[in-house]
N, C-alpha and C. Protein backbone atom coordinates (compact mmCIF):
# COMPACT_ATOMS: atom_id res chain seq x y z
N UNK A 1 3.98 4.88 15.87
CA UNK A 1 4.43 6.22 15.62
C UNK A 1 3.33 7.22 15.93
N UNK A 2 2.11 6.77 15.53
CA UNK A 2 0.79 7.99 15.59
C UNK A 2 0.11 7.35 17.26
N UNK A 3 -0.14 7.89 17.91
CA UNK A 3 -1.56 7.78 19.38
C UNK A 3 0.01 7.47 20.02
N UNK A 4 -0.65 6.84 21.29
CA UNK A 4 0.10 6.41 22.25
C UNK A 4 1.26 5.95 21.97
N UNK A 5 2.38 5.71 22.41
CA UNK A 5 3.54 5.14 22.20
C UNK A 5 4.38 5.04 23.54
N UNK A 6 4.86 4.31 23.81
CA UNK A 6 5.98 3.58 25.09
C UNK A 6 7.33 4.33 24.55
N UNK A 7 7.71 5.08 23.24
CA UNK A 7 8.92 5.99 22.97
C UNK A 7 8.83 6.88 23.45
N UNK A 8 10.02 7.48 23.88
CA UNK A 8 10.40 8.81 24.17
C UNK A 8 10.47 9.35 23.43
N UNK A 9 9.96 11.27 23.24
CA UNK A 9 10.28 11.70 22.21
C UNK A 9 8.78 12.52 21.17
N UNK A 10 9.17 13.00 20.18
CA UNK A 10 7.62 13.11 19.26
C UNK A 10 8.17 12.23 18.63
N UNK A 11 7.15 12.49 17.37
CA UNK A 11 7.34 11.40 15.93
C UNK A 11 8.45 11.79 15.60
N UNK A 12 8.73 13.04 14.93
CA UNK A 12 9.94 13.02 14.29
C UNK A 12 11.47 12.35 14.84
N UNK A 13 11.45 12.13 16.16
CA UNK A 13 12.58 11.48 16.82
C UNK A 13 12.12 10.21 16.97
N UNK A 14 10.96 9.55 17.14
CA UNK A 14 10.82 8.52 16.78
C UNK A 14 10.99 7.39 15.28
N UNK A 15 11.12 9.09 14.60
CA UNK A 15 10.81 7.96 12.86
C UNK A 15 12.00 7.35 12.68
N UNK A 16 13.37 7.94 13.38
CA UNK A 16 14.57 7.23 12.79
C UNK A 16 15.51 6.07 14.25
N UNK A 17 14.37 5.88 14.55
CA UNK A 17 14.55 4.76 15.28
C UNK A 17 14.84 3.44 15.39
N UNK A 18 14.34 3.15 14.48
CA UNK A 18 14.82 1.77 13.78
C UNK A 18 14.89 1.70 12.30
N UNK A 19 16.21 1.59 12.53
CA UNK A 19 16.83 1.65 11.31
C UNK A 19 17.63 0.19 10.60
N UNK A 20 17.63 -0.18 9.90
CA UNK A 20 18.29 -1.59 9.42
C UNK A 20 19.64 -1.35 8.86
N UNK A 21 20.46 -1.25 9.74
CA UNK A 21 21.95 -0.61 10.19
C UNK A 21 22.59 -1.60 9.65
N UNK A 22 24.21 -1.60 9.75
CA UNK A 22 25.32 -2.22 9.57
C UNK A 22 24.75 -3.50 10.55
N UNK A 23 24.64 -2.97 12.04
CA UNK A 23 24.61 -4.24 13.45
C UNK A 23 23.38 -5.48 12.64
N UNK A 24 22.40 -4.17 12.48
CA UNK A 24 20.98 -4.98 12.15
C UNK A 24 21.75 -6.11 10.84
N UNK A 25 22.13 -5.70 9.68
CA UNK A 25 22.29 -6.39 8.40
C UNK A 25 23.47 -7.42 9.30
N UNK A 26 24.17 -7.25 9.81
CA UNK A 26 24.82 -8.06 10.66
C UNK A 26 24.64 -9.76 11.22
N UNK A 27 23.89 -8.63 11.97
CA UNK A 27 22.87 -9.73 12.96
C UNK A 27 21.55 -10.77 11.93
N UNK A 28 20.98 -10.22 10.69
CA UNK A 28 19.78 -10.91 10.14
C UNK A 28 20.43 -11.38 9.19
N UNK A 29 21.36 -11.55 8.27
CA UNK A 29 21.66 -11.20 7.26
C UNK A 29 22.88 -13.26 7.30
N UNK A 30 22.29 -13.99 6.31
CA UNK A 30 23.45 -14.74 6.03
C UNK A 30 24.80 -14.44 5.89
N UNK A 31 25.65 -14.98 6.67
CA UNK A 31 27.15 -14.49 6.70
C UNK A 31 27.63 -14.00 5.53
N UNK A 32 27.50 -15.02 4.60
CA UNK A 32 27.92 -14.56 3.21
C UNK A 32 27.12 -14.04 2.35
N UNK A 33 26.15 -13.72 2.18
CA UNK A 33 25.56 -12.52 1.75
C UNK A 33 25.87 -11.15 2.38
N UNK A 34 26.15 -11.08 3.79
CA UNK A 34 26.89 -10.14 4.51
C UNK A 34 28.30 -9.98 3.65
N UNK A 35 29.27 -10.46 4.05
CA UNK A 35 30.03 -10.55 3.47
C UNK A 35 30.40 -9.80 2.22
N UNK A 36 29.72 -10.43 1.45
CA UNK A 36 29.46 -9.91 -0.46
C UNK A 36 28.95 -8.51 -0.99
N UNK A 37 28.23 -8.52 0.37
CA UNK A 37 27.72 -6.86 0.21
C UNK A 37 28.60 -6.17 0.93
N UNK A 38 29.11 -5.67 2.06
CA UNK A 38 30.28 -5.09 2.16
C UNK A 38 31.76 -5.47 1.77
N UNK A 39 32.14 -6.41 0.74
CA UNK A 39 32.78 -6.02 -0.20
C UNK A 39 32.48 -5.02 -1.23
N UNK A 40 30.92 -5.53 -1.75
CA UNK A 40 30.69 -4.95 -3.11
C UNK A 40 30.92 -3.28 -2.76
N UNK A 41 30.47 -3.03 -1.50
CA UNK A 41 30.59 -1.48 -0.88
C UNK A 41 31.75 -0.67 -1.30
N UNK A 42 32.70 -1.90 -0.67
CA UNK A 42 34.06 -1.09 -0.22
C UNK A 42 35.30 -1.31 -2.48
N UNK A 43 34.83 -2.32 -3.43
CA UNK A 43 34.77 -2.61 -4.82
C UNK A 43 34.18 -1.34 -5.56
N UNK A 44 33.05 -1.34 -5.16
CA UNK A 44 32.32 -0.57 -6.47
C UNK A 44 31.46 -1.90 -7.09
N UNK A 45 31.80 -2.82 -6.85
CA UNK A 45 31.16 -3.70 -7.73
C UNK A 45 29.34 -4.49 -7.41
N UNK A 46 29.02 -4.78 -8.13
CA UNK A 46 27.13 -4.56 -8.34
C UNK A 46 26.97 -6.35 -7.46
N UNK A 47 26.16 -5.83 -6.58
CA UNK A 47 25.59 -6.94 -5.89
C UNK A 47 24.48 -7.80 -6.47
N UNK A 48 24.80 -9.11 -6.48
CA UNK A 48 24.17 -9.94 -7.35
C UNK A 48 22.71 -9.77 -6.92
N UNK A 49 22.19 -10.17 -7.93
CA UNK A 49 20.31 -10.06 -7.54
C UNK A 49 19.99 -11.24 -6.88
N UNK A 50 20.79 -12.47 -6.82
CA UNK A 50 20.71 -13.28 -5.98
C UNK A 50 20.50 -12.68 -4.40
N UNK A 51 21.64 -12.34 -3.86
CA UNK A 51 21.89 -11.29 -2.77
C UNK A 51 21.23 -10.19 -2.38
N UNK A 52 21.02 -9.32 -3.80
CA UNK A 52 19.96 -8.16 -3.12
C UNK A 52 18.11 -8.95 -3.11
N UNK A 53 17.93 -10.02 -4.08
CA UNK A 53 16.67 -10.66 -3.42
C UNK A 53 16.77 -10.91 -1.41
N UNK A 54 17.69 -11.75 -1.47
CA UNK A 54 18.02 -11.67 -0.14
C UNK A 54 18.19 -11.17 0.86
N UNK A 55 18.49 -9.84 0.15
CA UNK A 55 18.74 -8.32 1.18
C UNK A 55 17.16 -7.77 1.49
N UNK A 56 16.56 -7.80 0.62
CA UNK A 56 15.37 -7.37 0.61
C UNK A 56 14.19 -8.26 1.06
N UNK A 57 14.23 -9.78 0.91
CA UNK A 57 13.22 -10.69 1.86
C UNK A 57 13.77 -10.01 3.35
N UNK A 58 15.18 -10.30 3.89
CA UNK A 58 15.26 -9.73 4.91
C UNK A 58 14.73 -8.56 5.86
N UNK A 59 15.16 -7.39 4.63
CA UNK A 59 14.32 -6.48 5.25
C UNK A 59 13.06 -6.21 5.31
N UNK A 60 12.33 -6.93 4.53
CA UNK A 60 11.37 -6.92 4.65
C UNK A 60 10.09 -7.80 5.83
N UNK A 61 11.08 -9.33 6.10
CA UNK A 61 11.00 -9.62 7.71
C UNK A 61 11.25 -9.14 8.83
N UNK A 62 12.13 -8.33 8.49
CA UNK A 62 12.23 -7.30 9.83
C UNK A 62 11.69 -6.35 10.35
N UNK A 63 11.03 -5.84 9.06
CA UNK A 63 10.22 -4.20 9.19
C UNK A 63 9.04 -5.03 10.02
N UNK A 64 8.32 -6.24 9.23
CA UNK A 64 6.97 -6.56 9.38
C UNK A 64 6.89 -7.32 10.79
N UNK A 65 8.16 -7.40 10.94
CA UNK A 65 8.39 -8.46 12.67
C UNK A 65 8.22 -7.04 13.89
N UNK A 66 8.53 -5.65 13.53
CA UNK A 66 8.48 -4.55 14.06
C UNK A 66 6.81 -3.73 13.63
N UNK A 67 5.90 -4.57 13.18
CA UNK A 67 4.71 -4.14 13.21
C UNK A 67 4.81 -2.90 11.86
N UNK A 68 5.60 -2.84 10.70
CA UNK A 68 5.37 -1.44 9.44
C UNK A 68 4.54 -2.32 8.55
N UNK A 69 3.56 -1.49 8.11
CA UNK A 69 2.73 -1.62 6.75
C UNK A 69 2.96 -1.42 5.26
N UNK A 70 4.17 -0.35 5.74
CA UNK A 70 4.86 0.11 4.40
C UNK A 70 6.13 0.34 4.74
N UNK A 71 7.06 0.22 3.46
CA UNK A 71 8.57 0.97 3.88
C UNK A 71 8.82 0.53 2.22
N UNK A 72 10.23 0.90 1.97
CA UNK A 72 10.68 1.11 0.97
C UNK A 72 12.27 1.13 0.93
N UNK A 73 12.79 0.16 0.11
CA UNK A 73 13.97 0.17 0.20
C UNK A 73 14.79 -0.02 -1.35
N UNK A 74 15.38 0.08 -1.89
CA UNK A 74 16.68 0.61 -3.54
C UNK A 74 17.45 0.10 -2.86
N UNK A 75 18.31 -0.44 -3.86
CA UNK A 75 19.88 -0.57 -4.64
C UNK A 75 20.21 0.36 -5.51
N UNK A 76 21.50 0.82 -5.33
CA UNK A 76 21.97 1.84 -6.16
C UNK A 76 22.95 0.63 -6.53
């Protein structure tokens, strides 16, 4: 994001660049933990901590497979 970069763009169009989307949770994401969470979406109902552990090792392999030091991610 900061010195040189191969993106088009400044930072600010760069910061929302990769984002851990629907495709992304898709694509990384055990079927059925996929699954469970866009039910719980479309329910109202609270995603097990089983699942959001899971949601969150994930994203957190992904950020660090894309070179971030920090990020931050909630469950509501």
């Amino acid at each position: 994001m900061f010195g040189s970069s191969s993106q088009k763009g400044d930072e600010l169009t760069q910061m929302s660049s990769l984002i851990f989307d629907d495709n992304t949770m898709k694509a990384r994401l055990p079927s059925k933990v996929y699954a469970r969470f866009k039910e719980a979406l479309v329910t109202g109902a609270p995603t097990s901590e089983d699942d959001q552990k899971v949601i969150a090792e994930t994203i957190f392999k992904w950020a660090r497979e894309l070179g971030a030091v920090a990020f931050a991610h909630w469950f509501f």
